[in-house]
N, C-alpha and C. Protein backbone atom coordinates (compact mmCIF):
# COMPACT_ATOMS: atom_id res chain seq x y z
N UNK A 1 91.76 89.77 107.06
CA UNK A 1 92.78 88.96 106.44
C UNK A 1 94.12 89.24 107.11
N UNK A 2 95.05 88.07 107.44
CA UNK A 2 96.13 88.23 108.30
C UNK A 2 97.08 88.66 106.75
N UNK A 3 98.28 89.77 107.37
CA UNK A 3 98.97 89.58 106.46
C UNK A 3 100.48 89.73 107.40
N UNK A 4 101.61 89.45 106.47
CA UNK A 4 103.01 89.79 106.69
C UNK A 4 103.48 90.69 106.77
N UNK A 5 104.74 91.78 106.88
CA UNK A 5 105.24 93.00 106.27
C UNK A 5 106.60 92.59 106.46
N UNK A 6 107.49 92.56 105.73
CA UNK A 6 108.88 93.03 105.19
C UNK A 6 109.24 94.28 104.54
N UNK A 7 109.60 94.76 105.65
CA UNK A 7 110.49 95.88 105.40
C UNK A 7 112.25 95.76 104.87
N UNK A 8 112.47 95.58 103.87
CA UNK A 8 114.33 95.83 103.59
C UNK A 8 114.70 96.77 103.78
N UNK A 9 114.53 98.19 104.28
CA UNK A 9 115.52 99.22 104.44
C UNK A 9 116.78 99.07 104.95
N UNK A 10 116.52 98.41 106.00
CA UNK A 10 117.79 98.28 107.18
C UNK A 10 118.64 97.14 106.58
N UNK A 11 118.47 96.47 105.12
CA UNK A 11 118.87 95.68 104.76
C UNK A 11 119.56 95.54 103.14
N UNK A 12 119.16 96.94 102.81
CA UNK A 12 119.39 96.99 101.73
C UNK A 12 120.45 96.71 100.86
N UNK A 13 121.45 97.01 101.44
CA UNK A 13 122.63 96.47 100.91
C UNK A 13 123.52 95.56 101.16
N UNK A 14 122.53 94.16 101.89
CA UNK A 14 123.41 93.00 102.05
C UNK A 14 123.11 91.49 101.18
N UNK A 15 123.06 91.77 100.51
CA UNK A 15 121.98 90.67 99.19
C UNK A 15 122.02 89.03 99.93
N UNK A 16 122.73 88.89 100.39
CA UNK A 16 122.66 87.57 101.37
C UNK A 16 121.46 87.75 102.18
N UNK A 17 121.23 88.88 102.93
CA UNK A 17 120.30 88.72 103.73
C UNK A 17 118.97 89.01 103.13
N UNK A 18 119.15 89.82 102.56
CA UNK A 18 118.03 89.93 101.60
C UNK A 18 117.19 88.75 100.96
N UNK A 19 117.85 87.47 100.28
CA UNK A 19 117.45 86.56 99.77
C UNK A 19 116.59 85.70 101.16
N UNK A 20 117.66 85.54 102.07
CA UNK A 20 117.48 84.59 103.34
C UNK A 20 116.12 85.82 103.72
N UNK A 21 115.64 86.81 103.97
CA UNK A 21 114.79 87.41 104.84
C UNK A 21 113.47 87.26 103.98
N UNK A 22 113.73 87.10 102.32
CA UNK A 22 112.52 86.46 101.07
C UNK A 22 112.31 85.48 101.53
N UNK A 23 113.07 84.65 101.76
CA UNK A 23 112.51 83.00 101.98
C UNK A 23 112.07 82.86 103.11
N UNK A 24 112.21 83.34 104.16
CA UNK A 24 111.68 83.27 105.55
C UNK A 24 110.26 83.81 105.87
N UNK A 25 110.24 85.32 104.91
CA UNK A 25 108.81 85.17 105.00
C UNK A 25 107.91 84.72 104.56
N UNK A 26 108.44 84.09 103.09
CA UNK A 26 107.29 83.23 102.23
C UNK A 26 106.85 81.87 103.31
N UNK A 27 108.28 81.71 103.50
CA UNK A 27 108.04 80.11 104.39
C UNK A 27 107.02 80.30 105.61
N UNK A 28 107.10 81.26 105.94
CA UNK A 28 106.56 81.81 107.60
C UNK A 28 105.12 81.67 107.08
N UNK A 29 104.69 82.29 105.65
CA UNK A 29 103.22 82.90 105.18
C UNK A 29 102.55 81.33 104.55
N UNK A 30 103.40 80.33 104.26
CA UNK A 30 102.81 79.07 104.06
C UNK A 30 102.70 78.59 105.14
N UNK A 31 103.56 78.51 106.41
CA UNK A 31 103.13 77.64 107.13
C UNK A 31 102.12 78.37 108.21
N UNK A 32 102.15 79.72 108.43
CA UNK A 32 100.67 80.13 109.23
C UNK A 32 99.86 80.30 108.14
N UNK A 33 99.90 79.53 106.56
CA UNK A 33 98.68 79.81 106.01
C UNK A 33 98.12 81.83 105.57
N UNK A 34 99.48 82.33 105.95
CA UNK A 34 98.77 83.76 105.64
C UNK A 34 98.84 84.19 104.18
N UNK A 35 97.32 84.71 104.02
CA UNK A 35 97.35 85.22 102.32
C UNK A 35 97.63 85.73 101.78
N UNK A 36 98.68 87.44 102.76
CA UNK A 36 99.19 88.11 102.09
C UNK A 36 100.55 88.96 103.14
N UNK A 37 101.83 88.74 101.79
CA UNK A 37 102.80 89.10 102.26
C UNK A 37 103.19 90.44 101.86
N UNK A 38 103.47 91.51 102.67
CA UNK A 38 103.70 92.86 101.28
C UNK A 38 105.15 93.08 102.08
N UNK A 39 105.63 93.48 100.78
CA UNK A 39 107.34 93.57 100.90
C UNK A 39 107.64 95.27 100.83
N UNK A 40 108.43 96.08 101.30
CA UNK A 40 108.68 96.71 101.30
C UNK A 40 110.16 97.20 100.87
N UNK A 41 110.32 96.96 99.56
CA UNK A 41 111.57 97.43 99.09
C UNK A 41 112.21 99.07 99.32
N UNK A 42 111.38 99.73 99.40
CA UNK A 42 111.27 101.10 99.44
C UNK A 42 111.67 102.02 98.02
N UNK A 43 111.77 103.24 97.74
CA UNK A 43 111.52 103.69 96.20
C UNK A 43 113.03 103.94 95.82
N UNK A 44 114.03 104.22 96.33
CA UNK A 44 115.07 104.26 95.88
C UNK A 44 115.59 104.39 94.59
N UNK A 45 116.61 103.91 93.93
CA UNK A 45 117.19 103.29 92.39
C UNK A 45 115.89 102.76 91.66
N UNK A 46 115.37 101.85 92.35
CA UNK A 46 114.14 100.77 92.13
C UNK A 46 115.35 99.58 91.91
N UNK A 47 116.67 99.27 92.19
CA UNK A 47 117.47 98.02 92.44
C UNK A 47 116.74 97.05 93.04
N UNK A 48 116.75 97.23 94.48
CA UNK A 48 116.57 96.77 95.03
C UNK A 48 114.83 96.01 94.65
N UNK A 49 114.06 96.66 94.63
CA UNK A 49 112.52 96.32 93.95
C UNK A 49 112.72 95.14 93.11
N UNK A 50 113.83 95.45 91.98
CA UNK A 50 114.22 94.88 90.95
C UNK A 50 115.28 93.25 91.83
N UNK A 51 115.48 93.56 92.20
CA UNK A 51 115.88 92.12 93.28
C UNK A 51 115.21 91.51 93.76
N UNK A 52 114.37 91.79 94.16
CA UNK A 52 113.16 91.26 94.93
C UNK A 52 112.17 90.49 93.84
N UNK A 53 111.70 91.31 93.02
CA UNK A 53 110.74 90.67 91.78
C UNK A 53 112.35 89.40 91.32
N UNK A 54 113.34 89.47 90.78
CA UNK A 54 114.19 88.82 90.23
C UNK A 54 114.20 87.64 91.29
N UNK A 55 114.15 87.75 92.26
CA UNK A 55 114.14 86.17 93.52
C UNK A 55 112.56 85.61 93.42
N UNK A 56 111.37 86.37 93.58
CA UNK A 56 110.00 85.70 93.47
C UNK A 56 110.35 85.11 92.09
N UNK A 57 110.64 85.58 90.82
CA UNK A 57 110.17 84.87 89.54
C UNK A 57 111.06 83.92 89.51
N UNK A 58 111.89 83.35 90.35
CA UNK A 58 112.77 81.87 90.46
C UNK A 58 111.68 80.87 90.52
N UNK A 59 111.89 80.31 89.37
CA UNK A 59 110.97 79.07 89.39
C UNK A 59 110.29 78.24 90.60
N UNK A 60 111.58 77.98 91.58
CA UNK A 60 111.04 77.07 93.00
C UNK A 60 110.56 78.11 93.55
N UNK A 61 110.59 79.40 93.32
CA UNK A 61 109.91 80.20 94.62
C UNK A 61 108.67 80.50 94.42
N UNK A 62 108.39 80.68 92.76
CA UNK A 62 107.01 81.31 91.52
C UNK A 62 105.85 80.04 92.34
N UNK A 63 106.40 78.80 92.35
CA UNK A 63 105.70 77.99 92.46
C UNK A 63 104.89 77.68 94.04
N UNK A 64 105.16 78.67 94.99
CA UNK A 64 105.14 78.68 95.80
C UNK A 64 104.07 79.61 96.83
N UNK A 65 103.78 80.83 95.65
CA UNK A 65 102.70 81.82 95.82
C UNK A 65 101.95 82.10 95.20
N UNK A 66 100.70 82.47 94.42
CA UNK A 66 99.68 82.43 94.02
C UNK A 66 99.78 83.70 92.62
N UNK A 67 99.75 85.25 93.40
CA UNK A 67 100.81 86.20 92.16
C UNK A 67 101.07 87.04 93.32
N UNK A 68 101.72 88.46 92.37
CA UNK A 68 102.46 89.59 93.03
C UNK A 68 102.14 90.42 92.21
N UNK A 69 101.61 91.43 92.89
CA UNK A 69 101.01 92.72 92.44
C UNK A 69 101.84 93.52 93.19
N UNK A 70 102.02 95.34 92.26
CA UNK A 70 103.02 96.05 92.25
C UNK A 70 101.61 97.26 92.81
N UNK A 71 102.21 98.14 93.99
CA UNK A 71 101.39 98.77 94.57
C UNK A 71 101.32 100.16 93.54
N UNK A 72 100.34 100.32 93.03
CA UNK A 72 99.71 101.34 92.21
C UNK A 72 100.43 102.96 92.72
N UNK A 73 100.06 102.86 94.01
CA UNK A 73 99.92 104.36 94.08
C UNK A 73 101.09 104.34 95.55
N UNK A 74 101.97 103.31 95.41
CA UNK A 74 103.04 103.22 96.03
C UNK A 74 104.39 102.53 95.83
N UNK A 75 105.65 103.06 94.85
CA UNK A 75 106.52 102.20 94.02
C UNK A 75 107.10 101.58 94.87
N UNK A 76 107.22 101.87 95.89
CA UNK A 76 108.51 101.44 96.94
C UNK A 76 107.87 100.13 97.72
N UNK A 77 106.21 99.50 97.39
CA UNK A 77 106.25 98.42 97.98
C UNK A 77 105.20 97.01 96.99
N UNK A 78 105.05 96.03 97.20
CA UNK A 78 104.93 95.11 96.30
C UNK A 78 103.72 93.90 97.38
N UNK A 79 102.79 92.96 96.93
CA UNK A 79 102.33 92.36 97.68
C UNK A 79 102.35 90.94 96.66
N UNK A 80 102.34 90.42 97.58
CA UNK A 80 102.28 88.62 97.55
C UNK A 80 101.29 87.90 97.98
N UNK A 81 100.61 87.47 96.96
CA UNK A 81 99.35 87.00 97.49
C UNK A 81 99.46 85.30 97.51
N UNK A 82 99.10 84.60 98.36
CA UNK A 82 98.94 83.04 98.40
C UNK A 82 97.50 82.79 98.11
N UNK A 83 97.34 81.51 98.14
CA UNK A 83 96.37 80.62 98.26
C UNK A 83 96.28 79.38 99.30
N UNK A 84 96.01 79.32 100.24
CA UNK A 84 96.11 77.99 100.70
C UNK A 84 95.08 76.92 100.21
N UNK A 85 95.21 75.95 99.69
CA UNK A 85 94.19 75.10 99.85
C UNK A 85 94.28 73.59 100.78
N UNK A 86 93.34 73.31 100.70
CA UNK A 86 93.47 72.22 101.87
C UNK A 86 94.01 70.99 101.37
N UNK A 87 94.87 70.14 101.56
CA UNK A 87 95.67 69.13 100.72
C UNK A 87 96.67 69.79 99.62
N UNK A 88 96.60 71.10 99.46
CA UNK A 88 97.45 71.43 98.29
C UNK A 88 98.96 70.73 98.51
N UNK A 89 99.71 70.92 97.38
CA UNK A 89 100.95 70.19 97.06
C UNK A 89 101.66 70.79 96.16
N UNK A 90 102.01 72.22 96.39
CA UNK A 90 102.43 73.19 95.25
C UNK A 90 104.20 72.46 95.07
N UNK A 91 104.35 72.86 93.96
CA UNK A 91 105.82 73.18 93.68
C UNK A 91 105.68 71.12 93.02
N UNK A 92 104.73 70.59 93.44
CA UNK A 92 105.03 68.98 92.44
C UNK A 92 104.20 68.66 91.17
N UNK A 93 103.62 69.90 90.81
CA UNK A 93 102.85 69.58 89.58
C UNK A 93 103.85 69.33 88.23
N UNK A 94 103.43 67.94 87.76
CA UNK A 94 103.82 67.53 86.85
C UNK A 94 104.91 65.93 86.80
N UNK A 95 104.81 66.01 88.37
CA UNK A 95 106.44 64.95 88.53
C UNK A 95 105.47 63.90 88.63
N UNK A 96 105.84 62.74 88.33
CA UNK A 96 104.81 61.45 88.98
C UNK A 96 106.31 59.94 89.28
């Protein structure tokens, strides 16, 4: 299984980039279709962690990945799992 890695360390304290470096890899992991993105907030405060979960549960973004599981036996990182399906059309359920 192909996956992503985002690392924020080197980024931690610029919340602009932070948001922009979320959306780039989700976008990156829909359009090569990859199933899994794992983020690396690192263990810190747990702020930052807490930023990260606070941008995925944005409605346009929720709608966009499949879930997110919190690494058990590692606080400092988080995974994102997709689904691709073939014809899917996420993020328009309900509009007609």
């Amino acid at each position: 299984m192909a996956k992503l890695v985002l690392d924020l360390h080197d980024i931690f304290n610029k919340g602009d980039q932070i948001e922009k470096s979320l959306r780039g890899i989700i976008d990156e992991a829909i359009e090569k279709k990859i199933d899994l993105v794992e983020i690396i907030p690192g263990k810190g405060s747990g702020q930052l962690k807490k930023k990260v979960l606070r941008f995925l549960d944005q409605k346009d973004i929720k709608a966009l990945y499949h879930r997110v599981d919190k690494d058990s036996k590692n606080f400092g990182r988080l995974f994102v799992h997709f689904k691709h399906e073939q014809g899917q059309r996420k993020g328009r359920k309900g509009r007609r």
